[in-house]
PDB file of N, CA and C in Angstrom:
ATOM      1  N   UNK A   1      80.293  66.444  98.971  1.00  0.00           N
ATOM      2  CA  UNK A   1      80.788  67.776  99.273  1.00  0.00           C
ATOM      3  C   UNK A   1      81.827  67.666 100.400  1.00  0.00           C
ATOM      4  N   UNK A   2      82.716  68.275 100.115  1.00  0.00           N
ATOM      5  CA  UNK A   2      84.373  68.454 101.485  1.00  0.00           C
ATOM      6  C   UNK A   2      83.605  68.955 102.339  1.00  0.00           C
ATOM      7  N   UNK A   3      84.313  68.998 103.141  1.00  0.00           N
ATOM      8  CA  UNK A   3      84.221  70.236 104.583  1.00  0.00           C
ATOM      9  C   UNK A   3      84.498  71.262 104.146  1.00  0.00           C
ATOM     10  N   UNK A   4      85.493  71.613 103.245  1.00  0.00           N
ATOM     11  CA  UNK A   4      85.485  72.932 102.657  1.00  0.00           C
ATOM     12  C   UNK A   4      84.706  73.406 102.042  1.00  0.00           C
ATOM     13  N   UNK A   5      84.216  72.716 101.539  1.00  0.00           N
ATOM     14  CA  UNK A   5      82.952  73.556 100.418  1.00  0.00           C
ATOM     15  C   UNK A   5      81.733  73.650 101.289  1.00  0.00           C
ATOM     16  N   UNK A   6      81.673  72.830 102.256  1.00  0.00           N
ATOM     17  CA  UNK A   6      80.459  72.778 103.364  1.00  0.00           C
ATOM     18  C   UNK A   6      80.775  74.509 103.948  1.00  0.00           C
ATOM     19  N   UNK A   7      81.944  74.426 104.941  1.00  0.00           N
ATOM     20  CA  UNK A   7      82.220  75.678 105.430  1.00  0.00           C
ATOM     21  C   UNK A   7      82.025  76.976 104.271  1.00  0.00           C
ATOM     22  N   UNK A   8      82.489  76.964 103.127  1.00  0.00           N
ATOM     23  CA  UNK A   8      82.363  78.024 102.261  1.00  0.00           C
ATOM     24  C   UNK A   8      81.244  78.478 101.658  1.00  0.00           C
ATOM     25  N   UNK A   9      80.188  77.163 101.552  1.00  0.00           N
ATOM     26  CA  UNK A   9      78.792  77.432 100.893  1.00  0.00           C
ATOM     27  C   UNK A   9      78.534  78.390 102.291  1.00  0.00           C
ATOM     28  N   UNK A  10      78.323  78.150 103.651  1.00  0.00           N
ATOM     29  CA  UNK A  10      78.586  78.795 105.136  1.00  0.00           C
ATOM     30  C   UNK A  10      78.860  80.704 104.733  1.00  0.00           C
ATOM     31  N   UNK A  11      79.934  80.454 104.427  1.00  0.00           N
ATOM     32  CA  UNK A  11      80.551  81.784 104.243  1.00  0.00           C
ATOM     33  C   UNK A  11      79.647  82.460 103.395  1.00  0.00           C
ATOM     34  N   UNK A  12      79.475  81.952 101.832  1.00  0.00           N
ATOM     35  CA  UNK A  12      78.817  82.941 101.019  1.00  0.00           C
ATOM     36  C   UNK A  12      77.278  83.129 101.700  1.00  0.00           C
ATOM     37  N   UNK A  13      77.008  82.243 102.509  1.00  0.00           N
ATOM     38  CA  UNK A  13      75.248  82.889 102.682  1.00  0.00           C
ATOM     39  C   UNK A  13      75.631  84.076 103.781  1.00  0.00           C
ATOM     40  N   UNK A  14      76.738  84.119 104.763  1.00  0.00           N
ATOM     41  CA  UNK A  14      77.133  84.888 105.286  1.00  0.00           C
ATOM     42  C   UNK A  14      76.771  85.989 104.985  1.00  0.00           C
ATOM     43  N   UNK A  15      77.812  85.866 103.784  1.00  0.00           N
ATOM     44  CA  UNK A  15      78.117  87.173 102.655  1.00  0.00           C
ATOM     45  C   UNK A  15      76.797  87.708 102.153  1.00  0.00           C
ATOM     46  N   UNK A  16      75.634  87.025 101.680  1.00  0.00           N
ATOM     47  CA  UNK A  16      74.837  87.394 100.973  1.00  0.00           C
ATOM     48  C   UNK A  16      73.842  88.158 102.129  1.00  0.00           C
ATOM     49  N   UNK A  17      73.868  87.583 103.122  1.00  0.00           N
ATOM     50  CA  UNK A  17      72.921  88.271 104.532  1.00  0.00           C
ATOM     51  C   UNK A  17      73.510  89.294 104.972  1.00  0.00           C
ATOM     52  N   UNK A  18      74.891  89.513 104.856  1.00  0.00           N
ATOM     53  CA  UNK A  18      75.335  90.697 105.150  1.00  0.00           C
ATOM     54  C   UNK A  18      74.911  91.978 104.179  1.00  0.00           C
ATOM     55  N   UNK A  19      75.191  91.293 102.741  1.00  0.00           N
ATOM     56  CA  UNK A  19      74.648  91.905 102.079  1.00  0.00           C
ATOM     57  C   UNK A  19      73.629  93.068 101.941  1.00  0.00           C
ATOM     58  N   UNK A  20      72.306  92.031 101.993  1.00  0.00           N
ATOM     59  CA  UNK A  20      71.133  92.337 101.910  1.00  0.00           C
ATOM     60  C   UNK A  20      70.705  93.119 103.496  1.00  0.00           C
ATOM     61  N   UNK A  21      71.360  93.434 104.276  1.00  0.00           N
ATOM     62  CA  UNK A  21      71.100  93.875 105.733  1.00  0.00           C
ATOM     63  C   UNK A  21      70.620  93.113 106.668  1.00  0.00           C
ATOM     64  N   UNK A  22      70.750  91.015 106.683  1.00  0.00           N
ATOM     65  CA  UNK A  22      70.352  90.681 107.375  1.00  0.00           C
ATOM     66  C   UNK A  22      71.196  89.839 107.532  1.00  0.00           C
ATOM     67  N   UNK A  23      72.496  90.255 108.395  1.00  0.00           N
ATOM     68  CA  UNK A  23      73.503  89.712 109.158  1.00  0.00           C
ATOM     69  C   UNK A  23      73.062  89.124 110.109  1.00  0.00           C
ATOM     70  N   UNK A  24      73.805  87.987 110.751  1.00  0.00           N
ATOM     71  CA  UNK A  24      73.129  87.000 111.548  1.00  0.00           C
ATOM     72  C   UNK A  24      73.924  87.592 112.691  1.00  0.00           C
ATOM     73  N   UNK A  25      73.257  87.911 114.228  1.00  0.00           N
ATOM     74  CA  UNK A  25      73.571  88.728 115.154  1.00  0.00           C
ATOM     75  C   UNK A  25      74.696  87.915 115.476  1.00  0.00           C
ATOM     76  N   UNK A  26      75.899  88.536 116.164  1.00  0.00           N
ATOM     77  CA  UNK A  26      76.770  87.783 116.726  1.00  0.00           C
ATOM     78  C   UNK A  26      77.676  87.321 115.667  1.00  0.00           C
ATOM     79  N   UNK A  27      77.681  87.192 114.357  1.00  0.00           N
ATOM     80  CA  UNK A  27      78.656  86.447 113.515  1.00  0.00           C
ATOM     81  C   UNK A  27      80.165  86.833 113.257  1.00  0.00           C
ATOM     82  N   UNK A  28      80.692  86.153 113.486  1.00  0.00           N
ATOM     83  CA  UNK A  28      81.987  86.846 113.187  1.00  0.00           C
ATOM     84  C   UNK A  28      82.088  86.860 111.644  1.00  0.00           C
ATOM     85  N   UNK A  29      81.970  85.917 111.235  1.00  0.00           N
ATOM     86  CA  UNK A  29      81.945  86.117 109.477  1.00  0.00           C
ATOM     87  C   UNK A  29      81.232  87.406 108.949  1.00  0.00           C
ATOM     88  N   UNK A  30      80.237  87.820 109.540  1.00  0.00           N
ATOM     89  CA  UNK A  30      79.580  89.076 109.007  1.00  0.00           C
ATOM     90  C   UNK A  30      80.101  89.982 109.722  1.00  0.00           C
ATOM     91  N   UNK A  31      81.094  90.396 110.329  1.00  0.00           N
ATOM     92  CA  UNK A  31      81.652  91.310 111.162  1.00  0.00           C
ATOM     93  C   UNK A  31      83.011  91.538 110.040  1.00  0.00           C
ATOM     94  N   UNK A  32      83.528  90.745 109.769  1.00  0.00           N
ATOM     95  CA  UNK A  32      84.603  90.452 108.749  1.00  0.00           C
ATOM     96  C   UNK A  32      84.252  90.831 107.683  1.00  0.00           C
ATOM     97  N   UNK A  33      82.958  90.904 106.977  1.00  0.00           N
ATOM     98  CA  UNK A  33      82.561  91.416 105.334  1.00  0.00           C
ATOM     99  C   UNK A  33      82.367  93.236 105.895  1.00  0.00           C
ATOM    100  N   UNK A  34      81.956  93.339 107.541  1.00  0.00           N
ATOM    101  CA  UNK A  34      81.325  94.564 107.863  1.00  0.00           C
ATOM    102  C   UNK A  34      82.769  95.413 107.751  1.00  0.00           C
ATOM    103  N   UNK A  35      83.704  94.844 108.265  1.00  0.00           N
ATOM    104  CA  UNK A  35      85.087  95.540 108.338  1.00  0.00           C
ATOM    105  C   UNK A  35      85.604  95.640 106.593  1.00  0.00           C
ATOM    106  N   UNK A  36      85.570  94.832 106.242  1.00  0.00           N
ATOM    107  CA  UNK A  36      85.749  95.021 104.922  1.00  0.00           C
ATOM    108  C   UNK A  36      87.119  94.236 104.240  1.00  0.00           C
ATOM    109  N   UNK A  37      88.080  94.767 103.297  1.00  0.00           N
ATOM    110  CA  UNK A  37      88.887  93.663 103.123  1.00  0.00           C
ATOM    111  C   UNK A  37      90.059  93.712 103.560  1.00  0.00           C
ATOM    112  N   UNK A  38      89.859  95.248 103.946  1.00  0.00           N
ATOM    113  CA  UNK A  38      91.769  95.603 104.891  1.00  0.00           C
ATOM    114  C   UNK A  38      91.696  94.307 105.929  1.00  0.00           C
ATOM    115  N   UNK A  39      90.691  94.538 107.117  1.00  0.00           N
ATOM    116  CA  UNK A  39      90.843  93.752 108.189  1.00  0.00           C
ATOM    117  C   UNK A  39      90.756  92.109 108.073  1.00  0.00           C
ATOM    118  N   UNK A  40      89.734  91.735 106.598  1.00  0.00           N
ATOM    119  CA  UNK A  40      90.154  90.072 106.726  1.00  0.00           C
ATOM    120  C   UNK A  40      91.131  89.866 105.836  1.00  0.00           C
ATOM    121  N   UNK A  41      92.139  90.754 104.979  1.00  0.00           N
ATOM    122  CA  UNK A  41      93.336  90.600 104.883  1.00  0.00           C
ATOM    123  C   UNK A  41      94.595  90.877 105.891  1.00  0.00           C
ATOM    124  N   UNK A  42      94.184  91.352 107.243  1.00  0.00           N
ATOM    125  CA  UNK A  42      95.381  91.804 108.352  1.00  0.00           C
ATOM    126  C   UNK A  42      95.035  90.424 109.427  1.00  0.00           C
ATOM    127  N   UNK A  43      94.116  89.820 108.916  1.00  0.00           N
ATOM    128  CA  UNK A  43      93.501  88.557 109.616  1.00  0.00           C
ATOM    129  C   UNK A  43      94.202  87.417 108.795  1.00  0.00           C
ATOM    130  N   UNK A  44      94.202  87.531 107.738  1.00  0.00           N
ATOM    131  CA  UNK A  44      94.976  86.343 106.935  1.00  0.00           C
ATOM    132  C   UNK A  44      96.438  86.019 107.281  1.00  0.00           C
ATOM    133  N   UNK A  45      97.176  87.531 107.456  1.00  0.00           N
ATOM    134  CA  UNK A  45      98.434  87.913 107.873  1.00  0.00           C
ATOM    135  C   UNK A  45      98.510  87.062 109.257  1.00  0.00           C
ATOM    136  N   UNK A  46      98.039  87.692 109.780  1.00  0.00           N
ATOM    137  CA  UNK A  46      97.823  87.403 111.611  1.00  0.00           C
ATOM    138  C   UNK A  46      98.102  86.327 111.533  1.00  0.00           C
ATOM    139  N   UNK A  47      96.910  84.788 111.200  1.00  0.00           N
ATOM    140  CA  UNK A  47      97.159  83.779 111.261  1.00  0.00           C
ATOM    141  C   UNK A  47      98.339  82.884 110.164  1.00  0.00           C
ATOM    142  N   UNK A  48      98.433  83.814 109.341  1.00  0.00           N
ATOM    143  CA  UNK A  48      99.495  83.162 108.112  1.00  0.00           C
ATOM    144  C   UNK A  48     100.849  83.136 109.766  1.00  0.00           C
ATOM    145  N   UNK A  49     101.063  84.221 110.202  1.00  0.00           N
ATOM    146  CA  UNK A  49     101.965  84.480 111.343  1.00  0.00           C
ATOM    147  C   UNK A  49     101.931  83.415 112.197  1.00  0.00           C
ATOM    148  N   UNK A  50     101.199  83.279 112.980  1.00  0.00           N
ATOM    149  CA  UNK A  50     100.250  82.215 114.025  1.00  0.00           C
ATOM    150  C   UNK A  50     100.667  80.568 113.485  1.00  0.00           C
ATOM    151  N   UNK A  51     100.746  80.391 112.486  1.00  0.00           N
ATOM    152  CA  UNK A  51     100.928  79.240 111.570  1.00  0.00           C
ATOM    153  C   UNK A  51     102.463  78.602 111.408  1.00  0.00           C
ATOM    154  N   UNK A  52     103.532  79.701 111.040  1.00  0.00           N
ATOM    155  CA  UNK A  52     104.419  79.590 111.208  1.00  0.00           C
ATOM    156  C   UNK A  52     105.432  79.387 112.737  1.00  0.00           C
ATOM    157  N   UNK A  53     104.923  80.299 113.576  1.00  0.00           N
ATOM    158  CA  UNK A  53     104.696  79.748 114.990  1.00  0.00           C
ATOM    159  C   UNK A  53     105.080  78.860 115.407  1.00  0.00           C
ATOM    160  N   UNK A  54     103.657  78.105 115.330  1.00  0.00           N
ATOM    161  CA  UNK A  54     103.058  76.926 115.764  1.00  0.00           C
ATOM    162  C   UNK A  54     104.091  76.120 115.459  1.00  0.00           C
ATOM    163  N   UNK A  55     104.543  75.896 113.798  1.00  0.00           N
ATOM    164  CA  UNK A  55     105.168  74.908 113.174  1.00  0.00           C
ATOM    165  C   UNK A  55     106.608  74.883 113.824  1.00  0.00           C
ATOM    166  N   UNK A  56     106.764  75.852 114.033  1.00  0.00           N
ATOM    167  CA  UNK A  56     107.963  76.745 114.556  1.00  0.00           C
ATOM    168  C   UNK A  56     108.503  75.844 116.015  1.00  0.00           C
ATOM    169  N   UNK A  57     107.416  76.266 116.895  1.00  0.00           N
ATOM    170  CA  UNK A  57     107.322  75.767 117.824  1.00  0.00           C
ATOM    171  C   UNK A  57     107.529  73.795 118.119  1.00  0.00           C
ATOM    172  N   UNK A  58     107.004  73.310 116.999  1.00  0.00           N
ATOM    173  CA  UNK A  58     106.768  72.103 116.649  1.00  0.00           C
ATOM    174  C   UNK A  58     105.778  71.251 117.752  1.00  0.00           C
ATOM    175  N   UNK A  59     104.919  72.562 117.488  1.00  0.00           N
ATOM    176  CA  UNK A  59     103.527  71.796 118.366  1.00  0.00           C
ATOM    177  C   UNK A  59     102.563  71.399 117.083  1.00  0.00           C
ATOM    178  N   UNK A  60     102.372  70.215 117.218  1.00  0.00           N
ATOM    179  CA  UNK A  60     100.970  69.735 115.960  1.00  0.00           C
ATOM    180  C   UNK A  60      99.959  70.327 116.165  1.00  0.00           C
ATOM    181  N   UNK A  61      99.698  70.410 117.549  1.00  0.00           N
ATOM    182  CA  UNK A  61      97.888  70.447 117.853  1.00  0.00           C
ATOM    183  C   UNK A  61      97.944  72.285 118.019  1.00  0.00           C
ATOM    184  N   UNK A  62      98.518  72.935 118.320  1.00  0.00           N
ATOM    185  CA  UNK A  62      98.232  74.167 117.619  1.00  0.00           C
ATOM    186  C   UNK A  62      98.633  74.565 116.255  1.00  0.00           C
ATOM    187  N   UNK A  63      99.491  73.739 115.597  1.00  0.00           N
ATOM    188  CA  UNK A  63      99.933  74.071 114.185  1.00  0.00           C
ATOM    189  C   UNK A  63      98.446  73.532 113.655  1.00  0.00           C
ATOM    190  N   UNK A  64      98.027  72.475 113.460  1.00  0.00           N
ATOM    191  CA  UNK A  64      96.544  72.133 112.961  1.00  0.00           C
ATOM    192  C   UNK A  64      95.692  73.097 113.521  1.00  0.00           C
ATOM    193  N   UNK A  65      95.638  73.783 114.423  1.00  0.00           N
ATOM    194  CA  UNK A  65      94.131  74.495 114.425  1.00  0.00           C
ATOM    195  C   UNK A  65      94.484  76.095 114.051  1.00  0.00           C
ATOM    196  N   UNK A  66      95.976  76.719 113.967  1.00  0.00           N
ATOM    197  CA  UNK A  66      96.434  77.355 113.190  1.00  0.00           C
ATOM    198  C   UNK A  66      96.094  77.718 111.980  1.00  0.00           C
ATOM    199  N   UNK A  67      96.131  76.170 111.151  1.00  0.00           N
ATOM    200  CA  UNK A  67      96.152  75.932 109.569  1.00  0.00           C
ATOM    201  C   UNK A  67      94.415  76.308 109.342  1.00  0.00           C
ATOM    202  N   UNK A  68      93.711  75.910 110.439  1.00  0.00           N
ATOM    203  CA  UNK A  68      92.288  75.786 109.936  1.00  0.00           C
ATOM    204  C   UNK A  68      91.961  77.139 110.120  1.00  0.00           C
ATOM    205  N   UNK A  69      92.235  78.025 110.859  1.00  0.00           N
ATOM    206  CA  UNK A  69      92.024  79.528 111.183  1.00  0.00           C
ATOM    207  C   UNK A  69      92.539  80.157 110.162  1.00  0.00           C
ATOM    208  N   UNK A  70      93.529  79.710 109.363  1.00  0.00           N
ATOM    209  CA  UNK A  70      94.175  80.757 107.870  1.00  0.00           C
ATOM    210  C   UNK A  70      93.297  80.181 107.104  1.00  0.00           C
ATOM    211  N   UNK A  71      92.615  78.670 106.783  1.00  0.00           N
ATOM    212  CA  UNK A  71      91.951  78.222 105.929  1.00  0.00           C
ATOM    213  C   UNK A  71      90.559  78.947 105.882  1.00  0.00           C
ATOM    214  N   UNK A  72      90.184  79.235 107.327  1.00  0.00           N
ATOM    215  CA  UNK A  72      88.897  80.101 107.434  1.00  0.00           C
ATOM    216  C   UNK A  72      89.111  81.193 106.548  1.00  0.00           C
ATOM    217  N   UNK A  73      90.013  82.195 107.025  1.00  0.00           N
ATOM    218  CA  UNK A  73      89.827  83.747 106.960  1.00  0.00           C
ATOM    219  C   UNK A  73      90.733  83.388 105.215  1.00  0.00           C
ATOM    220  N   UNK A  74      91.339  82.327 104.684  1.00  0.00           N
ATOM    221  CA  UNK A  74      91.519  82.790 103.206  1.00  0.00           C
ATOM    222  C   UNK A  74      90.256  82.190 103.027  1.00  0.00           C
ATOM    223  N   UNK A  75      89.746  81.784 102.628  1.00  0.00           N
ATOM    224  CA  UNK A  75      88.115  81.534 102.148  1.00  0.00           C
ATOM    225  C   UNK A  75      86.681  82.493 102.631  1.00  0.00           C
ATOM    226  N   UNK A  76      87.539  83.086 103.541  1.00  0.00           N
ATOM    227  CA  UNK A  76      86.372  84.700 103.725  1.00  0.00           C
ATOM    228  C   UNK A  76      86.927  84.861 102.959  1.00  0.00           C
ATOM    229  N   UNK A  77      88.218  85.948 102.581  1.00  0.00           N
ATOM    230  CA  UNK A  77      88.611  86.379 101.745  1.00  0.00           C
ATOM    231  C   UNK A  77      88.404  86.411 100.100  1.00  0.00           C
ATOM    232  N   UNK A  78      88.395  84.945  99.956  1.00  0.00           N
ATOM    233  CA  UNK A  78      87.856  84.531  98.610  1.00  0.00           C
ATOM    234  C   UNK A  78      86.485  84.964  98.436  1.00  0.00           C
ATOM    235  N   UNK A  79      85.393  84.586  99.107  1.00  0.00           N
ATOM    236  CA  UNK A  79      84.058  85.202  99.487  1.00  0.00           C
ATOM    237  C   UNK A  79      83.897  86.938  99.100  1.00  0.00           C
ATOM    238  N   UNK A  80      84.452  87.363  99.762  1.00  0.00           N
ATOM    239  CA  UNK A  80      84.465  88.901  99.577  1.00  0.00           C
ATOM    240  C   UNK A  80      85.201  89.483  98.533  1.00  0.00           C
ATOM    241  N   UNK A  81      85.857  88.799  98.154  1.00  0.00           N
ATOM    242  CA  UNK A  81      86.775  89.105  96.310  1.00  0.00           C
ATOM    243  C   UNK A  81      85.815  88.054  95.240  1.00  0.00           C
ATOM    244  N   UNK A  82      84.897  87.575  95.702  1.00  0.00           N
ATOM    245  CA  UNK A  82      83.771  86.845  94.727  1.00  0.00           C
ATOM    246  C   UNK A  82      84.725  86.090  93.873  1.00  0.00           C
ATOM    247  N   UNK A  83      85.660  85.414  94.554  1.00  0.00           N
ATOM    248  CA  UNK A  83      85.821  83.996  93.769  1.00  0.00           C
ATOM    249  C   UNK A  83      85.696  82.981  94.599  1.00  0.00           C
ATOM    250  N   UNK A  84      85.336  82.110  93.902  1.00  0.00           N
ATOM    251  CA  UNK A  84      84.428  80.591  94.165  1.00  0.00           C
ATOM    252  C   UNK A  84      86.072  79.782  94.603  1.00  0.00           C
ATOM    253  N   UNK A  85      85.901  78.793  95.535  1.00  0.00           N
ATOM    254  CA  UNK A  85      86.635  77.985  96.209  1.00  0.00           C
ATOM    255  C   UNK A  85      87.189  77.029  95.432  1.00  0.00           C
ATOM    256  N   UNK A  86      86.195  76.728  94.241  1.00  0.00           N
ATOM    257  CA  UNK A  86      86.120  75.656  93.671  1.00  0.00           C
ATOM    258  C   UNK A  86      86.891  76.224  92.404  1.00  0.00           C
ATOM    259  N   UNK A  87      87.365  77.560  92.340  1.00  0.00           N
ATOM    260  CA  UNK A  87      88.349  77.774  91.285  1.00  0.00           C
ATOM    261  C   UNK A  87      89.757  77.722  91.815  1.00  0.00           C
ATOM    262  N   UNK A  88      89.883  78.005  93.070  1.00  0.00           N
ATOM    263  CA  UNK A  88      91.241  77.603  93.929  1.00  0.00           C
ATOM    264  C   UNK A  88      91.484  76.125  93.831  1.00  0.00           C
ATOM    265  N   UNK A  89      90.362  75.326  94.131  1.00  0.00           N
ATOM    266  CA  UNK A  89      90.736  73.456  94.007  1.00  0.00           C
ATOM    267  C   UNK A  89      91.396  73.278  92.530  1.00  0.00           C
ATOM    268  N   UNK A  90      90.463  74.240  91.535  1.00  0.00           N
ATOM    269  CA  UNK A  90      91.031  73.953  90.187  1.00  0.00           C
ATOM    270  C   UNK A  90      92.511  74.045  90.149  1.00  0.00           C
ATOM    271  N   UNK A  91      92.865  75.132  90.563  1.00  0.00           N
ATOM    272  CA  UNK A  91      94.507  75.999  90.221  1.00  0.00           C
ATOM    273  C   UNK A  91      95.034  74.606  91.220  1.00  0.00           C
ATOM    274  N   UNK A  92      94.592  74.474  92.099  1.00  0.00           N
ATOM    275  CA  UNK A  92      95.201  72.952  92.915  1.00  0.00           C
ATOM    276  C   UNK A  92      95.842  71.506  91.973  1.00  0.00           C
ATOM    277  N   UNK A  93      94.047  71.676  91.398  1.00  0.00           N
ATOM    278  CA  UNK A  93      94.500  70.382  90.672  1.00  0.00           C
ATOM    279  C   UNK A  93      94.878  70.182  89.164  1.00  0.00           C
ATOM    280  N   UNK A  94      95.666  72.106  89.082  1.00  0.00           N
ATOM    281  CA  UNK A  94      96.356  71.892  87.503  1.00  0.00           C
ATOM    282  C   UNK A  94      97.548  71.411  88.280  1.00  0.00           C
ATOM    283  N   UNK A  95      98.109  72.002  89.188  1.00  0.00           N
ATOM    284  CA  UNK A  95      99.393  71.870  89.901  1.00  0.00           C
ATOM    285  C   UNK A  95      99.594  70.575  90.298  1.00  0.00           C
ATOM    286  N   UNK A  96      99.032  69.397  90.571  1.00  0.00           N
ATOM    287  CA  UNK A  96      98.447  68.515  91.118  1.00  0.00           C
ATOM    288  C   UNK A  96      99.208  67.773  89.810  1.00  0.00           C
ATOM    289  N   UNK A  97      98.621  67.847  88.190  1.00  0.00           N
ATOM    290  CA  UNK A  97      99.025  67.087  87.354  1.00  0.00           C
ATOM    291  C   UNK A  97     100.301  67.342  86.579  1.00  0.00           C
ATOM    292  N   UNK A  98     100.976  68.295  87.262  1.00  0.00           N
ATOM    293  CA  UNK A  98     102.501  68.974  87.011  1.00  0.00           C
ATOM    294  C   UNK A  98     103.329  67.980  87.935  1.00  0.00           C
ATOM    295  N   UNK A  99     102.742  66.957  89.239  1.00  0.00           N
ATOM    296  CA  UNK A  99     103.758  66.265  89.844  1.00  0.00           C
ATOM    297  C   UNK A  99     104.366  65.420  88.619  1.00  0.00           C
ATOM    298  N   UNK A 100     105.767  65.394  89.408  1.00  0.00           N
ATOM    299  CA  UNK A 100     106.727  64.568  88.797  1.00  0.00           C
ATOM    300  C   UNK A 100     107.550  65.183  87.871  1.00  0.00           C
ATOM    301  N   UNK A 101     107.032  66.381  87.349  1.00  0.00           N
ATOM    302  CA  UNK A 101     107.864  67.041  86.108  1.00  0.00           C
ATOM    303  C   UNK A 101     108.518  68.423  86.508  1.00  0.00           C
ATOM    304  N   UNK A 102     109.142  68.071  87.128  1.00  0.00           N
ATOM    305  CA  UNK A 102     109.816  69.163  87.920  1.00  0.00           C
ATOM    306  C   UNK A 102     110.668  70.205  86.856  1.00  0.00           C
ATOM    307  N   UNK A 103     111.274  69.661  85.980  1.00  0.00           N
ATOM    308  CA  UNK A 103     112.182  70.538  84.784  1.00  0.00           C
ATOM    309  C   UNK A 103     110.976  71.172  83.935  1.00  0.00           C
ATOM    310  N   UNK A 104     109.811  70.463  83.831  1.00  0.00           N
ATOM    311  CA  UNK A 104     108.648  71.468  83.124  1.00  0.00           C
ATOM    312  C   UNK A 104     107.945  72.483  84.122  1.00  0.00           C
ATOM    313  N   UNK A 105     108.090  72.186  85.170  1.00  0.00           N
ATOM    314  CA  UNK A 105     107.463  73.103  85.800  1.00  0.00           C
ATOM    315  C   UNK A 105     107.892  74.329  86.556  1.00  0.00           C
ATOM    316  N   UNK A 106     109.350  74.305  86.185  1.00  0.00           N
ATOM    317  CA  UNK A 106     110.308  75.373  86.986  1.00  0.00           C
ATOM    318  C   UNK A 106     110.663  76.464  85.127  1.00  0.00           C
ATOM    319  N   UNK A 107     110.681  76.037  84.295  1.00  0.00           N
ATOM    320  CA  UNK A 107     110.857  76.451  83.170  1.00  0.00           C
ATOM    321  C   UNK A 107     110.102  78.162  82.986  1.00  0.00           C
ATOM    322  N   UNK A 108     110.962  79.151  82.447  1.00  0.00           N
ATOM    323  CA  UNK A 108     111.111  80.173  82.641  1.00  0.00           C
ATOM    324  C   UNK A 108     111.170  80.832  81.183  1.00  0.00           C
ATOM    325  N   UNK A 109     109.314  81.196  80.624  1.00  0.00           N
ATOM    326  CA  UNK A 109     109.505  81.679  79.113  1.00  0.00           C
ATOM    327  C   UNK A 109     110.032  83.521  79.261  1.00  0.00           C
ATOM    328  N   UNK A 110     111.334  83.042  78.937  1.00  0.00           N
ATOM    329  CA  UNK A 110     112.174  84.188  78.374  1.00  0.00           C
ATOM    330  C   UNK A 110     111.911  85.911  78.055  1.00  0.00           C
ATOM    331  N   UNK A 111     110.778  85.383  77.178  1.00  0.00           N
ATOM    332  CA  UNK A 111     109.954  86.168  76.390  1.00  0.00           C
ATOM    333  C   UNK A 111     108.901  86.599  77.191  1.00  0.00           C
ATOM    334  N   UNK A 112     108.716  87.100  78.139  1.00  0.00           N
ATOM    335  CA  UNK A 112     108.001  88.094  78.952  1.00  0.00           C
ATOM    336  C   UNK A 112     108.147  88.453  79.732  1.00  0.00           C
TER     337      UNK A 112
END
């Protein structure tokens, strides 16, 4: 198991304790399902912002802990729109077997 899927299995029990009315005191993750999806989508923004920044700036060590703070709050996000992480790795690793074919993968059906 990644760290990602470690952190995200994390998230959904979050989710499910929030759920059921037994949010874990203090959590920010359950404060984030409590707000709902405006605020951990104005949170995604925030750090999507924060990210560019950083890079901006051309500091590594806040651009890396940047990246991991958008990686958090898009995987709440995913959590609270009930899709699984492991369907994002998928869409990853169709894209993943498109390297190299750059003229197939920019290709533009006409017809819709």
């Amino acid at each position: 198991m990644t760290v990602y899927e470690e952190i995200f299995e994390v998230i959904k029990q979050r989710k499910k304790a929030f759920e059921e009315g037994k949010a874990q005191e203090n959590s920010y993750t359950c404060y984030l399902f409590e707000k709902g999806v405006d605020k951990i989508c104005k949170k995604v923004g925030e750090e999507a912002s924060e990210t560019i920044i950083a890079a901006k700036n051309a500091d590594n060590d806040e651009l890396k802990n940047e990246i991991n703070d958008l990686l958090y709050h898009l995987m709440v996000l995913c959590a609270d729109r009930g899709l699984e992480w492991s369907e994002v790795e998928e869409v990853l690793n169709e894209r993943n077997e498109k390297i190299g074919n750059l003229k197939k993968f920019h290709e533009v059906d006409k017809n819709t």
